[in-house]
N, C-alpha and C. Protein backbone atom coordinates (compact mmCIF):
# COMPACT_ATOMS: atom_id res chain seq x y z
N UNK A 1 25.46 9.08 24.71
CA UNK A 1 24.63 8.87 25.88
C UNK A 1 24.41 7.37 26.04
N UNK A 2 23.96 6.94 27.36
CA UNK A 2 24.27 5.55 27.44
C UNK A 2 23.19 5.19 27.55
N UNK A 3 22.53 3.47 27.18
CA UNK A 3 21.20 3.62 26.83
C UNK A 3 20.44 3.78 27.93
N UNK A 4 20.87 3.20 28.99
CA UNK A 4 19.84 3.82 30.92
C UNK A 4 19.51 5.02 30.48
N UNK A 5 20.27 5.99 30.08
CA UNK A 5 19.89 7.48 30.62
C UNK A 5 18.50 7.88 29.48
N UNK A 6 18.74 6.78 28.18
CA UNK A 6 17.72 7.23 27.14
C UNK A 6 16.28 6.56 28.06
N UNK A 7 16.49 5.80 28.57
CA UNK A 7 14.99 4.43 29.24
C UNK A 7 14.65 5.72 30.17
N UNK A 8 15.53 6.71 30.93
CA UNK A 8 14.66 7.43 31.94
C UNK A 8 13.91 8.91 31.32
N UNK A 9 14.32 8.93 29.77
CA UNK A 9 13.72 10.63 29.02
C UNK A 9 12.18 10.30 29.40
N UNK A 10 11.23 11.20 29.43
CA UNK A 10 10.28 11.15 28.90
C UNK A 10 10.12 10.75 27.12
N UNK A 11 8.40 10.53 26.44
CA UNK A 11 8.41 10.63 25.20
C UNK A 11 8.94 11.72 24.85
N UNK A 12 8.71 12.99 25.01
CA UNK A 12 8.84 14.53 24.37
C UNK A 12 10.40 14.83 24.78
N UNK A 13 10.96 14.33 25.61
CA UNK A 13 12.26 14.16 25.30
C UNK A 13 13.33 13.48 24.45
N UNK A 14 12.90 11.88 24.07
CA UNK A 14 13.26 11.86 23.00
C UNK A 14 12.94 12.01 21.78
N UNK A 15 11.40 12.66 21.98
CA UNK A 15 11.14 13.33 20.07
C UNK A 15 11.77 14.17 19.74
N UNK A 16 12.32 15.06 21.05
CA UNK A 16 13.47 16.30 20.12
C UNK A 16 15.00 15.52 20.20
N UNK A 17 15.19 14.83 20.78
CA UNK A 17 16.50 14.19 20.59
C UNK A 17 16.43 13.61 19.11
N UNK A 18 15.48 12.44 18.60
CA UNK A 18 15.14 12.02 17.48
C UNK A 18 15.26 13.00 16.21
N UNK A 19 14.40 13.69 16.46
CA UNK A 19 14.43 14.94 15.71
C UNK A 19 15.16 15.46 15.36
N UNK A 20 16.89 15.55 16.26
CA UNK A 20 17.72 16.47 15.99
C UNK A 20 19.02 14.87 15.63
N UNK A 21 18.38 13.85 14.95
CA UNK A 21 19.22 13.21 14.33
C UNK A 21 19.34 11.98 15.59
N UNK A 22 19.41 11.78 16.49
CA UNK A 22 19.71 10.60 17.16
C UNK A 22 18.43 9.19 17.10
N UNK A 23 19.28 8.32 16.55
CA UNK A 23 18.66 7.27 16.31
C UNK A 23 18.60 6.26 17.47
N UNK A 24 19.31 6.56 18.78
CA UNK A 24 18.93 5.40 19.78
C UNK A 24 17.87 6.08 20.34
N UNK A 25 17.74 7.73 19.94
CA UNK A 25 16.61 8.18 20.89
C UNK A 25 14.98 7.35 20.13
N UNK A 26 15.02 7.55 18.60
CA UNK A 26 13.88 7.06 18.11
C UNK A 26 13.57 5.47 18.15
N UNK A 27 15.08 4.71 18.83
CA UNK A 27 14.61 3.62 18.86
C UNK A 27 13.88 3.31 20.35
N UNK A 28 14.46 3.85 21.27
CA UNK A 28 13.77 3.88 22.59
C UNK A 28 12.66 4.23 22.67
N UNK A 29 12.10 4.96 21.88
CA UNK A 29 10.71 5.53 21.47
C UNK A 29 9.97 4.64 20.94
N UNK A 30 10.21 4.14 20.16
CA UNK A 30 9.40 3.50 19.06
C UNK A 30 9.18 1.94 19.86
N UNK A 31 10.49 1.50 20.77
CA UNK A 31 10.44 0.63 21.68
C UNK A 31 9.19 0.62 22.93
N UNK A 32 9.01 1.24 22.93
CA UNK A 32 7.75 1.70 24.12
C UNK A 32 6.57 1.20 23.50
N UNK A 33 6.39 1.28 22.43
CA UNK A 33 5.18 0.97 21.69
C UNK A 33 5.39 0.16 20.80
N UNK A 34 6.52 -0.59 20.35
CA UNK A 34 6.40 -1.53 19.40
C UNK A 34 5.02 -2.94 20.32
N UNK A 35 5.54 -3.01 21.21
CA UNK A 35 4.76 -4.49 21.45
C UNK A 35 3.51 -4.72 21.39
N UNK A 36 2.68 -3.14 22.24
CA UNK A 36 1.75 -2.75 21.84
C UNK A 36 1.15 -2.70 20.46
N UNK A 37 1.52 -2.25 19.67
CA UNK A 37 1.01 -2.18 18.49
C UNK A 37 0.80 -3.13 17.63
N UNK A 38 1.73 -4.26 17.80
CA UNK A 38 2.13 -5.46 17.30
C UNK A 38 0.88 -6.17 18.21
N UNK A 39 0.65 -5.86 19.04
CA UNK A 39 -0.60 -6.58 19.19
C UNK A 39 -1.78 -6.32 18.73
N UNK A 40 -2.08 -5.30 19.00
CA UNK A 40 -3.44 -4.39 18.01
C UNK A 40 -3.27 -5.26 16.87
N UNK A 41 -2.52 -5.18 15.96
CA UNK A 41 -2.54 -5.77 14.52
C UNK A 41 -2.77 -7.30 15.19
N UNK A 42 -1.68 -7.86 15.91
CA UNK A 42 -2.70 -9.51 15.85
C UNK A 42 -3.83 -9.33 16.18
N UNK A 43 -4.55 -8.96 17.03
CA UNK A 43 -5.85 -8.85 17.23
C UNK A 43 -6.99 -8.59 16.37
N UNK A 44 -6.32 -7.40 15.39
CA UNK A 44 -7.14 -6.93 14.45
C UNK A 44 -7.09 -8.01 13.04
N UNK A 45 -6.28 -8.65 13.16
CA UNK A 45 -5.48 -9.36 11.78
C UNK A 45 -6.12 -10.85 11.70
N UNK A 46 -6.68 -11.28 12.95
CA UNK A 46 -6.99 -11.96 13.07
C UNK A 46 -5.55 -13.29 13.58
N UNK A 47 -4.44 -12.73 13.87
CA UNK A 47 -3.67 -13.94 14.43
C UNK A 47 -2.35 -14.01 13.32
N UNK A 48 -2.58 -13.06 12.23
CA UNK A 48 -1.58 -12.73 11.14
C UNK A 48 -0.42 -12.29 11.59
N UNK A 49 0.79 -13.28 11.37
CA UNK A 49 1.80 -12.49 12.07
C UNK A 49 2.52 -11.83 11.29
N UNK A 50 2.41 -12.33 9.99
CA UNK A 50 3.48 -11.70 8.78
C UNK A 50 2.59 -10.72 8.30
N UNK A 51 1.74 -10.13 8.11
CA UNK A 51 0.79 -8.56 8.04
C UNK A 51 1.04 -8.09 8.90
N UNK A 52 0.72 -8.79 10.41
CA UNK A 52 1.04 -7.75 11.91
C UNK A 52 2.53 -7.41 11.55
N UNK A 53 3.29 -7.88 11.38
CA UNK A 53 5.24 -7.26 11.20
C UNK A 53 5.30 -6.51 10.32
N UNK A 54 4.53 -6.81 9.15
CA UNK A 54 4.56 -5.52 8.11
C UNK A 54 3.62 -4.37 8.65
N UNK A 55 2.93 -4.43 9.25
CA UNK A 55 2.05 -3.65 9.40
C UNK A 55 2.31 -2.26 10.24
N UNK A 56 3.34 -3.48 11.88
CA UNK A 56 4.15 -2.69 12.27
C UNK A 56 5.43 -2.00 11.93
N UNK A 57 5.70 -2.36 11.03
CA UNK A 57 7.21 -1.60 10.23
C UNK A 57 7.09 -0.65 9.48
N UNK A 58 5.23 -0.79 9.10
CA UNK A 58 5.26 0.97 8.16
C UNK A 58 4.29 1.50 8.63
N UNK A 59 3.88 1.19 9.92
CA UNK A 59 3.71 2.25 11.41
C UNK A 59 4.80 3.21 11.78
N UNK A 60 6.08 1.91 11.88
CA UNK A 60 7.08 2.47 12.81
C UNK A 60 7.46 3.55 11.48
N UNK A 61 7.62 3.19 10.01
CA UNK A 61 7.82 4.32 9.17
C UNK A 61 7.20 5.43 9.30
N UNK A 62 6.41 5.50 9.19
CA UNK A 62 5.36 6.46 9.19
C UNK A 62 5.59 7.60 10.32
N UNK A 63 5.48 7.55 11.54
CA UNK A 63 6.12 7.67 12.85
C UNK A 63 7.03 8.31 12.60
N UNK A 64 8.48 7.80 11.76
CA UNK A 64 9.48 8.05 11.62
C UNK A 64 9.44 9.47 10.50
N UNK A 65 8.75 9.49 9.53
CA UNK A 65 8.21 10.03 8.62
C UNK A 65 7.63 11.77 9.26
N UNK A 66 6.66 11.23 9.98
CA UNK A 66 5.79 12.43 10.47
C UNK A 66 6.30 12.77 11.57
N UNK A 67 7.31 12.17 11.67
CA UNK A 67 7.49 13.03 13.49
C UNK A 67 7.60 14.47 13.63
N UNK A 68 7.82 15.06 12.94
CA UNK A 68 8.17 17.03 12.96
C UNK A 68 6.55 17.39 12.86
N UNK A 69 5.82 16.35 12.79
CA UNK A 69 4.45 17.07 13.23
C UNK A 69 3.97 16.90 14.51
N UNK A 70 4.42 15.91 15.44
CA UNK A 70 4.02 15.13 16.87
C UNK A 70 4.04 16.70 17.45
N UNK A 71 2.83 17.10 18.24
CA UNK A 71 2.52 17.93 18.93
C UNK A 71 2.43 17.50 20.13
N UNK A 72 3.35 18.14 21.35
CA UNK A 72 3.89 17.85 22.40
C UNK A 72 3.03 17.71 23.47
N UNK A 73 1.74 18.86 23.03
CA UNK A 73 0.84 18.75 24.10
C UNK A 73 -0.21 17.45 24.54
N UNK A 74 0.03 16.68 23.47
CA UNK A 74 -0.33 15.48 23.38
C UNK A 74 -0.26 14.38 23.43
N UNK A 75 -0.59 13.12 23.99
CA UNK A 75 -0.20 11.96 24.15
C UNK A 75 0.90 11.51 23.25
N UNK A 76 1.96 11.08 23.20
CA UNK A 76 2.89 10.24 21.98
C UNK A 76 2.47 9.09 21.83
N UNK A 77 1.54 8.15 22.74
CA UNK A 77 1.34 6.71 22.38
C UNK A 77 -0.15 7.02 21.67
N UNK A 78 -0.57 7.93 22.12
CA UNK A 78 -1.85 8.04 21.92
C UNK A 78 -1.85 8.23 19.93
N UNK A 79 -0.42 9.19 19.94
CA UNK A 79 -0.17 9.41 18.57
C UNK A 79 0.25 8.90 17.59
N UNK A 80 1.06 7.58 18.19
CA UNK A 80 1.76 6.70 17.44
C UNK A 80 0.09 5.74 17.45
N UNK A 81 -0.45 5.57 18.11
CA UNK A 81 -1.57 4.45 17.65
C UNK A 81 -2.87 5.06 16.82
N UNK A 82 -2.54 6.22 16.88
CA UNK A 82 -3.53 6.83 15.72
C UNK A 82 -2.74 6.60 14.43
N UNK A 83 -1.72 6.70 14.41
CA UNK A 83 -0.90 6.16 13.08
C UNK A 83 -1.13 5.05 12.86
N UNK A 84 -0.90 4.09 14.24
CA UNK A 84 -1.22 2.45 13.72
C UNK A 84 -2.94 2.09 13.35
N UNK A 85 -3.13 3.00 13.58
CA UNK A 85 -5.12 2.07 13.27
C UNK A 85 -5.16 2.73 11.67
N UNK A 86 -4.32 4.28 11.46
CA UNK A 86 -4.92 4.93 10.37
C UNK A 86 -4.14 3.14 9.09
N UNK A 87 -3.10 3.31 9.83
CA UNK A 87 -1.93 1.91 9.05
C UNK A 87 -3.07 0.73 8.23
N UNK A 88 -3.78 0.48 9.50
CA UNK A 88 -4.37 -0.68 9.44
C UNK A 88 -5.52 -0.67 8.33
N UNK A 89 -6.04 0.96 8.86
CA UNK A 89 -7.52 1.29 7.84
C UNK A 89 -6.98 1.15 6.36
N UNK A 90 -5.83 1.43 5.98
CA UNK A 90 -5.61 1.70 5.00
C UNK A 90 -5.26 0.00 4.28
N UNK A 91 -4.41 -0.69 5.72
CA UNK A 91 -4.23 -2.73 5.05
C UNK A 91 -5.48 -2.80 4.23
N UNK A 92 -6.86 -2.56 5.52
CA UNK A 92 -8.28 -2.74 5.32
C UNK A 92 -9.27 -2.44 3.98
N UNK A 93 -8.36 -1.72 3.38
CA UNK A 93 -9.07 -0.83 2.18
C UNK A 93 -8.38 -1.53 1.11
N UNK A 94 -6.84 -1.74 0.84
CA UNK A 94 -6.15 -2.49 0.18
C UNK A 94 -6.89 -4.16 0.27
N UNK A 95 -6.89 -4.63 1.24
CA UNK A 95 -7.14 -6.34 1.12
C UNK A 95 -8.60 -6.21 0.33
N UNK A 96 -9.34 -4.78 0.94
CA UNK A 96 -10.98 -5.25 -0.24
C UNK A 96 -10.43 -4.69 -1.29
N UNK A 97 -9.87 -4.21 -1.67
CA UNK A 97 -9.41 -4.08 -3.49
C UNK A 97 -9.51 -5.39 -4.19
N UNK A 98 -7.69 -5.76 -3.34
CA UNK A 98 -7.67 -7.14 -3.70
C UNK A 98 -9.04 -8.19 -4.10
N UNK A 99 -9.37 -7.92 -3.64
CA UNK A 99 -10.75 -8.91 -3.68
C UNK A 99 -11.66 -8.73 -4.59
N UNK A 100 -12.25 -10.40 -5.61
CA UNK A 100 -13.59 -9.45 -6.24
C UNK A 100 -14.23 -9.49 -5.40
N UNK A 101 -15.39 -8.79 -6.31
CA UNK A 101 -16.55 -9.11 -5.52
C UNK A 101 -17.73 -10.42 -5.04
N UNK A 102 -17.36 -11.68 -5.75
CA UNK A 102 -17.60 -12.87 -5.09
C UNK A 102 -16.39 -13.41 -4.21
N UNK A 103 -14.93 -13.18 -4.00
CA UNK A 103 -14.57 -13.38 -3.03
C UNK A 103 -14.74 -12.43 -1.56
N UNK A 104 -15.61 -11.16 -1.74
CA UNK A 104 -16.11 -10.57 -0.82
C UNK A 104 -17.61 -10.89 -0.18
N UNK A 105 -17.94 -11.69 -1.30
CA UNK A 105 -19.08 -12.19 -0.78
C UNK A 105 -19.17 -13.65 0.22
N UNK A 106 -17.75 -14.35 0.14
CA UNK A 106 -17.65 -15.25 0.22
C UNK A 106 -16.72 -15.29 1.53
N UNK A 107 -16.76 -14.51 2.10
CA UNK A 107 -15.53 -14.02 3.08
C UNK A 107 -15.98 -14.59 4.08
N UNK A 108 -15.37 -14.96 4.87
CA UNK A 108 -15.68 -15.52 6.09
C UNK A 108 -15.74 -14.28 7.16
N UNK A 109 -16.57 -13.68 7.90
CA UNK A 109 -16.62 -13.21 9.03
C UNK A 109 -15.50 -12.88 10.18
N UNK A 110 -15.13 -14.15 10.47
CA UNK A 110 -14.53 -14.17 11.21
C UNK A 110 -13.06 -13.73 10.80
N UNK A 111 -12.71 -13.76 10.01
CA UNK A 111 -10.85 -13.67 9.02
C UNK A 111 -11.46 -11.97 8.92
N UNK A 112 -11.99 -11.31 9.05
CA UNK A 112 -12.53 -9.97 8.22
C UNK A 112 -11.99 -9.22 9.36
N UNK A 113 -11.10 -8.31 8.76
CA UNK A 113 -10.44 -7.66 10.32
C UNK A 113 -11.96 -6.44 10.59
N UNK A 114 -12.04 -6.05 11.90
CA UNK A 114 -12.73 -5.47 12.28
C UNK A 114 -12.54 -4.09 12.73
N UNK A 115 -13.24 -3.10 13.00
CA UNK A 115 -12.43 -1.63 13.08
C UNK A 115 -13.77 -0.86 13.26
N UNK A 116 -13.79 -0.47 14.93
CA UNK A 116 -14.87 1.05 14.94
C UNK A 116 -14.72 2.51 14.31
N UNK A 117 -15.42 2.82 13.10
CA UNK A 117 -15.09 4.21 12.63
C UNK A 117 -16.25 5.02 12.55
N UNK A 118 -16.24 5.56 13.61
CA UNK A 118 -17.40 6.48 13.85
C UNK A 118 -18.01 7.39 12.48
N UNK A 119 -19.02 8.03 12.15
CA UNK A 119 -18.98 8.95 11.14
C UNK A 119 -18.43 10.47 11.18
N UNK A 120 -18.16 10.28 12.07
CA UNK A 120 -16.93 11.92 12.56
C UNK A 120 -15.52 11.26 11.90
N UNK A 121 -14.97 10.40 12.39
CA UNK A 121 -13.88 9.43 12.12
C UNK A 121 -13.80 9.78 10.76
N UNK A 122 -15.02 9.16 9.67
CA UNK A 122 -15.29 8.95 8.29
C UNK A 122 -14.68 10.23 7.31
N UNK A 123 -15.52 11.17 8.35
CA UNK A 123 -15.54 12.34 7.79
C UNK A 123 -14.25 12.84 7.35
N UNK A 124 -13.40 12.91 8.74
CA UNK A 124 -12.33 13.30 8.95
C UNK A 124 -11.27 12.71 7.88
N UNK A 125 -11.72 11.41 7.85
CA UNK A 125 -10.47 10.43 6.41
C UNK A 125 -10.76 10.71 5.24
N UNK A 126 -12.30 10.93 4.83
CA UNK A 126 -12.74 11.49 3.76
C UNK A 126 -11.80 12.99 3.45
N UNK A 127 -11.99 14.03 4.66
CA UNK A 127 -11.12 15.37 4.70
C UNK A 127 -9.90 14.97 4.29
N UNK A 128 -9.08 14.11 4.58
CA UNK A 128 -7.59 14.17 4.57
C UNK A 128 -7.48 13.53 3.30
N UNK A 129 -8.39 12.50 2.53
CA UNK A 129 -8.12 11.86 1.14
C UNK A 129 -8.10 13.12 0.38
N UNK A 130 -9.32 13.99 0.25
CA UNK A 130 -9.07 15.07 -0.80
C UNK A 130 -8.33 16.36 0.14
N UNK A 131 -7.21 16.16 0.92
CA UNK A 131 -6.56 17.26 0.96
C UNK A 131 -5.18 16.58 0.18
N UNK A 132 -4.87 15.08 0.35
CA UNK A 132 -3.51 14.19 -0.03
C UNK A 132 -3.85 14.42 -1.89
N UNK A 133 -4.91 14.14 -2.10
CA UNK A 133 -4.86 14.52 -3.77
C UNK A 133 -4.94 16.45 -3.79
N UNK A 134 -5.15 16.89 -3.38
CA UNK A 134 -5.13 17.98 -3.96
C UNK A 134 -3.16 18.57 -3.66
N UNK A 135 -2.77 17.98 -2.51
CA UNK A 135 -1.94 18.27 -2.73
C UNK A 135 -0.94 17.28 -3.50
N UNK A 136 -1.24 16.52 -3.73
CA UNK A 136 -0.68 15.34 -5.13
C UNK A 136 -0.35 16.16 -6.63
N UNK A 137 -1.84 16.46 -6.87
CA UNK A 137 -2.26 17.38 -7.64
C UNK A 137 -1.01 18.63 -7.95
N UNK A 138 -0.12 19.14 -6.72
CA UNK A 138 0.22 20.67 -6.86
C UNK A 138 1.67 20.10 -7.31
N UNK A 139 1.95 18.98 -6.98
CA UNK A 139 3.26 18.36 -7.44
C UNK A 139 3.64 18.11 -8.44
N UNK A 140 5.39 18.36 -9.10
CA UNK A 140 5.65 18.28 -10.60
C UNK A 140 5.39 16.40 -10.78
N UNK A 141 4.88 16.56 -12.05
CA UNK A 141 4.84 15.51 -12.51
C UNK A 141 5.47 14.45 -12.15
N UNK A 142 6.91 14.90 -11.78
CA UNK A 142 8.02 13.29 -11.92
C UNK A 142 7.66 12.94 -10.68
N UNK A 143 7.85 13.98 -9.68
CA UNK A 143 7.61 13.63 -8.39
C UNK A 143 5.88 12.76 -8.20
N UNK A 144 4.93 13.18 -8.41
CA UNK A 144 3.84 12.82 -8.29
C UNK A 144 3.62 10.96 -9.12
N UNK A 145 4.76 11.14 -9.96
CA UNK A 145 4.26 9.72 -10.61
C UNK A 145 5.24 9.12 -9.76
N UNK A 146 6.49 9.30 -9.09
CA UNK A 146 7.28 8.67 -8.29
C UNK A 146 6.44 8.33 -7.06
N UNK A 147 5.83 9.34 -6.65
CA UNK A 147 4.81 9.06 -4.91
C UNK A 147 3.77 7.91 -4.92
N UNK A 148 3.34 7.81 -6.62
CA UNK A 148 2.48 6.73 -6.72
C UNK A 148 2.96 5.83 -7.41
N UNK A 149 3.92 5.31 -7.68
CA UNK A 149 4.12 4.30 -7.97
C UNK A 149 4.91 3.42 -6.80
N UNK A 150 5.48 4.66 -5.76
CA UNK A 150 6.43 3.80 -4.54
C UNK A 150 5.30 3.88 -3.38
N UNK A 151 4.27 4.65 -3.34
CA UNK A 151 3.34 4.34 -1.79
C UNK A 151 1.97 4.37 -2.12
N UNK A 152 1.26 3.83 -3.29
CA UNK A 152 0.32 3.67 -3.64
C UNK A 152 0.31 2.08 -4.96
N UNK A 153 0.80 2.52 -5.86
CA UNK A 153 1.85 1.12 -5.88
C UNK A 153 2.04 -0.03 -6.12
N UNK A 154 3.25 0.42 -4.54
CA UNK A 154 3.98 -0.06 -3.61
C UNK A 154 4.78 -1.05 -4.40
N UNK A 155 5.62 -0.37 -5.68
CA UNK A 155 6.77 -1.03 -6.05
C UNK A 155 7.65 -0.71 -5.43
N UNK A 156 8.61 -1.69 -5.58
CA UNK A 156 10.08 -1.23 -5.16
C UNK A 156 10.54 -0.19 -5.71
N UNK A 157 11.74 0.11 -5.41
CA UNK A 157 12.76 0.80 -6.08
C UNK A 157 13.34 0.44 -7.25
N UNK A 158 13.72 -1.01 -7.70
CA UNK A 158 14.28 -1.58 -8.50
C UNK A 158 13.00 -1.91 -10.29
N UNK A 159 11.69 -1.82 -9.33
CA UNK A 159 11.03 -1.72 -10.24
C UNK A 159 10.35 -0.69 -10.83
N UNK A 160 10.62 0.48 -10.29
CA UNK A 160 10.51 1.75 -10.61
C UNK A 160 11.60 2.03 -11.56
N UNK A 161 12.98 1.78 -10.82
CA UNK A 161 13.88 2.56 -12.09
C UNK A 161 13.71 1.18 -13.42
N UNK A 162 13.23 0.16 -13.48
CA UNK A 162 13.16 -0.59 -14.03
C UNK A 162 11.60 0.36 -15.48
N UNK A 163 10.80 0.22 -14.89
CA UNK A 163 9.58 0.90 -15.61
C UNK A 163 10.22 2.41 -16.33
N UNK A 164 10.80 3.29 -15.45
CA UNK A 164 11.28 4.49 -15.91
C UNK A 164 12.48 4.71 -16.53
N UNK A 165 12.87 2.92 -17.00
CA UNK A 165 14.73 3.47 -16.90
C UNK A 165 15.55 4.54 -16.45
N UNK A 166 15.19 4.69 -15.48
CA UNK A 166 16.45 5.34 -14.58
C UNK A 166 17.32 4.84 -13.88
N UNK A 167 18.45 4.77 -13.21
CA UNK A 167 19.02 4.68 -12.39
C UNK A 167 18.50 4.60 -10.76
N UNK A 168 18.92 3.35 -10.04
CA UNK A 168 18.28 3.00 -8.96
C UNK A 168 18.51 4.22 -7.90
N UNK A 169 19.30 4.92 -8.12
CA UNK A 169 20.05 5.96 -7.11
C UNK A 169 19.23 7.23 -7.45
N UNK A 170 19.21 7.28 -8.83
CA UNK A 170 17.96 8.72 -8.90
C UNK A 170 16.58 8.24 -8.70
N UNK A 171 15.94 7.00 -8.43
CA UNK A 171 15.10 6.80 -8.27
C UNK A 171 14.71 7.21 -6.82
N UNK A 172 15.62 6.20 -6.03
CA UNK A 172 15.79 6.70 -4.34
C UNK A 172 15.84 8.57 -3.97
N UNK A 173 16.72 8.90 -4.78
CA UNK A 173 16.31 10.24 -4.29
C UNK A 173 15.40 11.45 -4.88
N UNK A 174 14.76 11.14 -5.96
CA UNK A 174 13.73 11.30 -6.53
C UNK A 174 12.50 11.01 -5.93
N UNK A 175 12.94 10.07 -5.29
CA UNK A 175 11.38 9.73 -4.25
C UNK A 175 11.13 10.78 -2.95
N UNK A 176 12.84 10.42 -2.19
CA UNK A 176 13.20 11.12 -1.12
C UNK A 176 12.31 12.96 -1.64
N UNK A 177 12.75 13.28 -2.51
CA UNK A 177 12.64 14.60 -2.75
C UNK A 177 11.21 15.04 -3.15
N UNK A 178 10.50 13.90 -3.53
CA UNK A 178 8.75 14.13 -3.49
C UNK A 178 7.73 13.26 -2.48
N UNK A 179 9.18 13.06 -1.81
CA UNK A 179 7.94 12.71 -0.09
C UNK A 179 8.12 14.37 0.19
N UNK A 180 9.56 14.84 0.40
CA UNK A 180 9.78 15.95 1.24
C UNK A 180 8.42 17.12 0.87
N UNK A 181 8.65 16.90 -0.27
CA UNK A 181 7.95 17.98 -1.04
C UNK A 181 6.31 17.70 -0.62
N UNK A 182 5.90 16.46 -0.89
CA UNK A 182 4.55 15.85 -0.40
C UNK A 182 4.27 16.21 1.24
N UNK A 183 5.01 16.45 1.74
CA UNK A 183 5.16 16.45 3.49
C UNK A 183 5.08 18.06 3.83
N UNK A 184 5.68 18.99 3.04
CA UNK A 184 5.27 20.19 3.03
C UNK A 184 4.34 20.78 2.66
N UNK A 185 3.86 20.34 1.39
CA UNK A 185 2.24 21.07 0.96
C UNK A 185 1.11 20.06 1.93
N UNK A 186 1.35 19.15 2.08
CA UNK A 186 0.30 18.85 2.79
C UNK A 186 0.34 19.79 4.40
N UNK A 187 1.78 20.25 5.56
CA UNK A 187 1.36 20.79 5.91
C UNK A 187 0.92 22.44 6.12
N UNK A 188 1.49 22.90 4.81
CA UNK A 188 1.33 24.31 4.46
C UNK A 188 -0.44 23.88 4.02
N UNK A 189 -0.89 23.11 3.59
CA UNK A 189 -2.69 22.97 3.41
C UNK A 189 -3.32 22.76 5.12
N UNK A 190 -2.52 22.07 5.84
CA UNK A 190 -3.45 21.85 6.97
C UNK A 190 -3.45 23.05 7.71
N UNK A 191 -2.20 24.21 7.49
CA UNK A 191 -2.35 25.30 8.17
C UNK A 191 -2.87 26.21 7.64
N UNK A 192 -3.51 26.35 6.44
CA UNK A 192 -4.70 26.49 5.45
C UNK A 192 -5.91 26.86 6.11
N UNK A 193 -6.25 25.75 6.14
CA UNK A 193 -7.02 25.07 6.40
C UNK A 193 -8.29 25.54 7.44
C-alpha cells in the first residue's frame, strides 16, 4: 500500500492493520502523535530534550507493546497519551529514587517536573501496582528475574546475559517470552477483576 492511502485510514484502521503485522501502518500511527507527545514531555521535563526522546521512545514502546489491548470505542490519542503521562509518572518516581533525601530537599522548584493526579488517579495506579506484582508473583522464576532486571532494572541485554552467563540470544528471547507471558496474566487478572 502506498503511503497516501495509509495518511487517509482512520486510527482504528491502522490499529488492525498494525496488529496484523504492518509496520508502515504503526508508523503512520504513532506519527500522528509523536510531536504531540514530545511536547508534553518538554513541557513537563522542564525543556529536557534527551529525557523528552527517551521518554518518547518508550511511549512509542509501550504503545507498540499494548496495542492488542487499544479498545476501539475509544479515543487512540486519547490512549496513546494516557500511556505517555502513565511514561512520565513512572520517569517521576524513578528521578525521586535517584535522589537522596537532601538532594530532594534541595531541589529547585522549578526543574521538578509537575503532574495533576487526582486521588481517583492515585487509587487507580495504586490498583494496577498490586495487580503487576501479583501477577509478577504467578511467573516462573527465570522469567520474573528476567522482567526485573530488563524493565525495572533497566539493564541491557548484554548485561543481563553478562550477570546470568547466558547467551545474549537466550537472554533476548527469554525476555521476549516473559513479557508475553507478563502481558497475559496481567490481562486474564484485569478480566478478573
Amino acid at each position: 500500500m502506498d503511503i497516501e492511502k495509509y495518511i487517509i485510514l482512520s486510527d482504528a484502521q491502522l490499529v488492525v492493520l498494525a496488529l496484523d503485522g504492518d509496520a508502515m501502518a504503526f508508523e503512520t500511527l504513532v506519527q500522528r502523535y509523536r510531536e504531540g507527545i514530545h511536547a508534553l514531555f518538554l513541557h513537563r521535563t522542564g525543556g529536557n530534550k534527551e529525557d523528552s526522546n527517551d521518554l518518547v521512545q518508550e511511549s512509542i514502546l509501550k504503545i507498540y507493546i499494548n496495542l492488542q489491548k487499544y479498545n476501539p470505542q475509544f479515543s487512540f490519542g486519547q490512549w496513546a497519551y494516557t500511556i505517555a503521562r502513565n511514561t512520565f509518572i513512572d520517569y517521576v518516581r524513578r528521578r525521586r529514587e535517584e535522589l537522596s533525601i537532601d538532594q530532594l530537599g534541595n531541589a529547585c522548584p522549578s526543574h521538578t517536573p509537575s503532574f495533576d493526579e487526582s486521588a481517583d488517579q492515585h487509587l487507580i495506579n495504586e490498583q494496577h501496582n498490586v495487580q503487576l506484582e501479583r501477577c509478577m508473583a504467578a511467573l516462573p522464576e527465570k522469567y520474573r528475574t528476567m522482567v526485573e532486571m530488563r524493565f525495572m532494572r533497566e539493564l541491557s541485554y548484554e548485561e543481563i546475559a553478562l550477570q546470568l552467563e547466558l547467551p545474549i540470544g537466550t537472554v533476548k528471547t527469554q525476555i521476549h517470552r516473559a513479557r508475553e507471558r507478563l502481558c497475559k496474566l496481567l490481562a486474564e487478572n484485569r478480566v478478573e477483576s
